[in-house]
Protein backbone atom coordinates (compact mmCIF):
# COMPACT_ATOMS: atom_id res chain seq x y z
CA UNK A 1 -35.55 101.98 111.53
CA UNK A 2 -35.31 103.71 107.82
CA UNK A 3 -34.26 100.29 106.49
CA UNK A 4 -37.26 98.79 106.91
CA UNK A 5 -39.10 96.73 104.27
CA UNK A 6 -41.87 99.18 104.18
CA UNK A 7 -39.26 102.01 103.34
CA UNK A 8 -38.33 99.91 100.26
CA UNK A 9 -42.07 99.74 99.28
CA UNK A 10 -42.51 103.34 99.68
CA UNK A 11 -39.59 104.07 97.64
CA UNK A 12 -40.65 102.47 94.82
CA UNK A 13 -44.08 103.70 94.85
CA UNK A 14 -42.52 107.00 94.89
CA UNK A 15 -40.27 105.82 91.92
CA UNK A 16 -43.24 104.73 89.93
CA UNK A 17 -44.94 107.79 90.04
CA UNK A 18 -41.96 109.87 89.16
CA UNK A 19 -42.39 108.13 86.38
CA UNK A 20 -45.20 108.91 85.61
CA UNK A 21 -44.38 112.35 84.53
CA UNK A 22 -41.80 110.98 81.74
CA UNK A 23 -44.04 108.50 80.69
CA UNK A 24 -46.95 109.07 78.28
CA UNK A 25 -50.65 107.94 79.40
CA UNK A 26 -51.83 107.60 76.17
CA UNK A 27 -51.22 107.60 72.53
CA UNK A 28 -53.20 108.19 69.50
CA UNK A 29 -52.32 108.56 65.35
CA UNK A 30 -55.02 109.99 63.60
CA UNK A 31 -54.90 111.95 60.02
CA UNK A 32 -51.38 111.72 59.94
CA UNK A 33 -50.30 113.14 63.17
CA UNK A 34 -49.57 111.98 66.43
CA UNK A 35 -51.25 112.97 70.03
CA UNK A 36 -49.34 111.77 73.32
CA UNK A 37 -50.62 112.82 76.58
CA UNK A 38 -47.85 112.79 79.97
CA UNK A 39 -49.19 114.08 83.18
CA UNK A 40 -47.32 117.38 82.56
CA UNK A 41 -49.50 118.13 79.20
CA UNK A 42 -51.08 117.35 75.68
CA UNK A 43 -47.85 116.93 72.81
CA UNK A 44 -49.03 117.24 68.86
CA UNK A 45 -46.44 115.86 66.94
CA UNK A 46 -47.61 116.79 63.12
CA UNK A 47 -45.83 116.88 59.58
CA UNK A 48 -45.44 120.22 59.05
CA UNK A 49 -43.65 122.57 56.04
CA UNK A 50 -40.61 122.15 57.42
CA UNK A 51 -40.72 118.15 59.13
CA UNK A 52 -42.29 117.55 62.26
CA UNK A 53 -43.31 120.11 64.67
CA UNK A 54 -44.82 120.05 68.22
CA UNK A 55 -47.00 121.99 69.83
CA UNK A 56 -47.55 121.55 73.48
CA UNK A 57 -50.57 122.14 75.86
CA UNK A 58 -49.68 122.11 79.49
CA UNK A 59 -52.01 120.54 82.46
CA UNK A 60 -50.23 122.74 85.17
CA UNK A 61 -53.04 121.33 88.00
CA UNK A 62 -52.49 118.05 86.81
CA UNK A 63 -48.23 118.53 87.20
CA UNK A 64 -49.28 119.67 90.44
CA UNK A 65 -51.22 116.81 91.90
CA UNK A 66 -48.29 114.37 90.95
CA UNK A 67 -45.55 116.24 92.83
CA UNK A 68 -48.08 116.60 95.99
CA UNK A 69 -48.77 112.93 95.74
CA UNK A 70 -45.41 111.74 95.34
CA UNK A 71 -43.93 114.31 98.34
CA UNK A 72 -46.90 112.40 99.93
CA UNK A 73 -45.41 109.33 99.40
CA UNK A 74 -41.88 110.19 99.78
CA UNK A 75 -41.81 111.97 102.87
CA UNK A 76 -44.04 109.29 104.47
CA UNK A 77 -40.57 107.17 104.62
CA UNK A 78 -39.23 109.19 107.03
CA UNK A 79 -42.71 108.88 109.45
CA UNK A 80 -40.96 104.80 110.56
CA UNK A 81 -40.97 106.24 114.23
CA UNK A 82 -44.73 106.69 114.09
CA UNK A 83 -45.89 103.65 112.90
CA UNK A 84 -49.72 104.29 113.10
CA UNK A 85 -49.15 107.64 111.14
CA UNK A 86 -47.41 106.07 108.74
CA UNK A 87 -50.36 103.75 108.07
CA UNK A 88 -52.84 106.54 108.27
CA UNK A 89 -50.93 108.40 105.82
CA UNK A 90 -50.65 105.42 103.61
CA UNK A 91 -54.13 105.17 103.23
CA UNK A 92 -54.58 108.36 102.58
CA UNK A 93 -51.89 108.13 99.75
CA UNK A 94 -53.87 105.17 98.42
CA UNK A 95 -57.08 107.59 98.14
CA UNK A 96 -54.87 110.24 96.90
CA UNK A 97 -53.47 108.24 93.58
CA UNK A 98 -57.19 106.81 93.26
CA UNK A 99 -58.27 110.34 92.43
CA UNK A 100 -54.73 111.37 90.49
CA UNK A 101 -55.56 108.03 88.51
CA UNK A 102 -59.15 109.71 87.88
CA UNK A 103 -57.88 112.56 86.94
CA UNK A 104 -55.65 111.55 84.85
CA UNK A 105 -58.18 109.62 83.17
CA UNK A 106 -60.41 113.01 82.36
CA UNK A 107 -57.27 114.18 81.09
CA UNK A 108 -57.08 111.32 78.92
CA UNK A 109 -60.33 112.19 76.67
CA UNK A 110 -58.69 115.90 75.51
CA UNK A 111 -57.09 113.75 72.85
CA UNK A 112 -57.86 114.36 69.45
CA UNK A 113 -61.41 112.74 68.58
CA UNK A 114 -61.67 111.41 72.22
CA UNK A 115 -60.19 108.41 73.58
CA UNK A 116 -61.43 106.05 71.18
CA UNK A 117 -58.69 104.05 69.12
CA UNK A 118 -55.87 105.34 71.79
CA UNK A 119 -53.20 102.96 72.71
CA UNK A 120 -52.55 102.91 76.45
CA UNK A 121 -48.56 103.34 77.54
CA UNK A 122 -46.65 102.36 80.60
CA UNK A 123 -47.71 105.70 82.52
CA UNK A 124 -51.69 104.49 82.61
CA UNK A 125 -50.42 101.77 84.64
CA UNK A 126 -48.45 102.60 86.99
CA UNK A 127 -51.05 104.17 89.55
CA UNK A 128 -51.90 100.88 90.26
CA UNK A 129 -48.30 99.74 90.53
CA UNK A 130 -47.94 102.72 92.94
CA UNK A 131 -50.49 101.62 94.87
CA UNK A 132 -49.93 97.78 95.07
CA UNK A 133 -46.63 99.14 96.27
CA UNK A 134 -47.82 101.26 99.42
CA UNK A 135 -50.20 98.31 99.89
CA UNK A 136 -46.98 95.98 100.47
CA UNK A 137 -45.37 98.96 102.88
CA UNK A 138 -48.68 98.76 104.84
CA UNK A 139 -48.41 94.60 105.23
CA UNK A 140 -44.24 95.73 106.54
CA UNK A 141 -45.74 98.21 108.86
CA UNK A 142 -48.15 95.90 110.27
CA UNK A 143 -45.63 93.03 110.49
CA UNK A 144 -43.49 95.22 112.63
CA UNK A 145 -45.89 96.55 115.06
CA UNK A 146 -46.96 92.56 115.94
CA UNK A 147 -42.61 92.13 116.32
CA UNK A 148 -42.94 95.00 118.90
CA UNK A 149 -46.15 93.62 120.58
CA UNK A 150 -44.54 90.65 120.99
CA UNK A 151 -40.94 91.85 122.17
CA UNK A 152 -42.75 93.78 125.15
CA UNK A 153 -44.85 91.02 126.05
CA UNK A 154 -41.19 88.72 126.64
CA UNK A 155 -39.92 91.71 128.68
């Protein structure tokens, strides 16, 4: 049953960390230029001759690791059939944004002068929105197998 509460869940965990690549992590001014860093790279926006320019470094293994965890996520929608795999893989989701999160958070220190002074943006959260999310499908998936348990125990 793809209308399940747990396919919501997953849905919006999958949302969140689309996100995530359109959202910055972090943000720092410093010396009259500004450092953003996305999951998909580094962005220098500096006063130059002729007004701002940007120059871009790109984390192609980080850009990576969010598209395999969110086809992780996404695809695990369509496991509702196999209720124990579904769980399994959820778990194994959870781990997997644990160590994106990580990652992300090594990332996080090639700003300019470290990561000292930063300001934090709406991407460094939402990991953890992510995974409070596949926690809540993983509460729906175990609600459902007790409703089966105890529809074969009244046949």
């Amino acid at each position: 049953m793809i209308q399940r509460i747990q396919s919501i869940w997953l849905f919006l965990a999958t949302l969140s960390l689309i996100l995530m690549l359109f959202l910055p992590l972090a943000t720092k001014v410093a010396n009259g230029s500004e450092s953003e860093i996305y999951t998909n790279g580094l962005h220098h926006i500096f006063e130059g001759k002729n007004g701002k320019a940007l120059k871009a470094e790109v984390f192609l293994p980080l850009i990576i690791a969010n598209v395999i965890v969110i086809l992780m996520c996404f695809i695990n929608i369509f496991n509702f059939k196999r209720r124990t795999l579904q769980k399994r893989v959820a778990i194994f989701t959870i781990i997997a944004i644990i160590g994106f999160a990580f990652w992300c958070s090594i990332y996080a220190k090639e700003l300019p002068g470290g990561i000292e002074g930063a300001s934090f943006g709406i991407g460094a959260y939402l990991p953890a929105l992510a995974i409070l999310f596949i926690v809540l499908a993983i509460f729906g998936i175990n609600k459902d197998e007790r409703l089966i348990r105890s529809a074969e125990r009244l046949r």
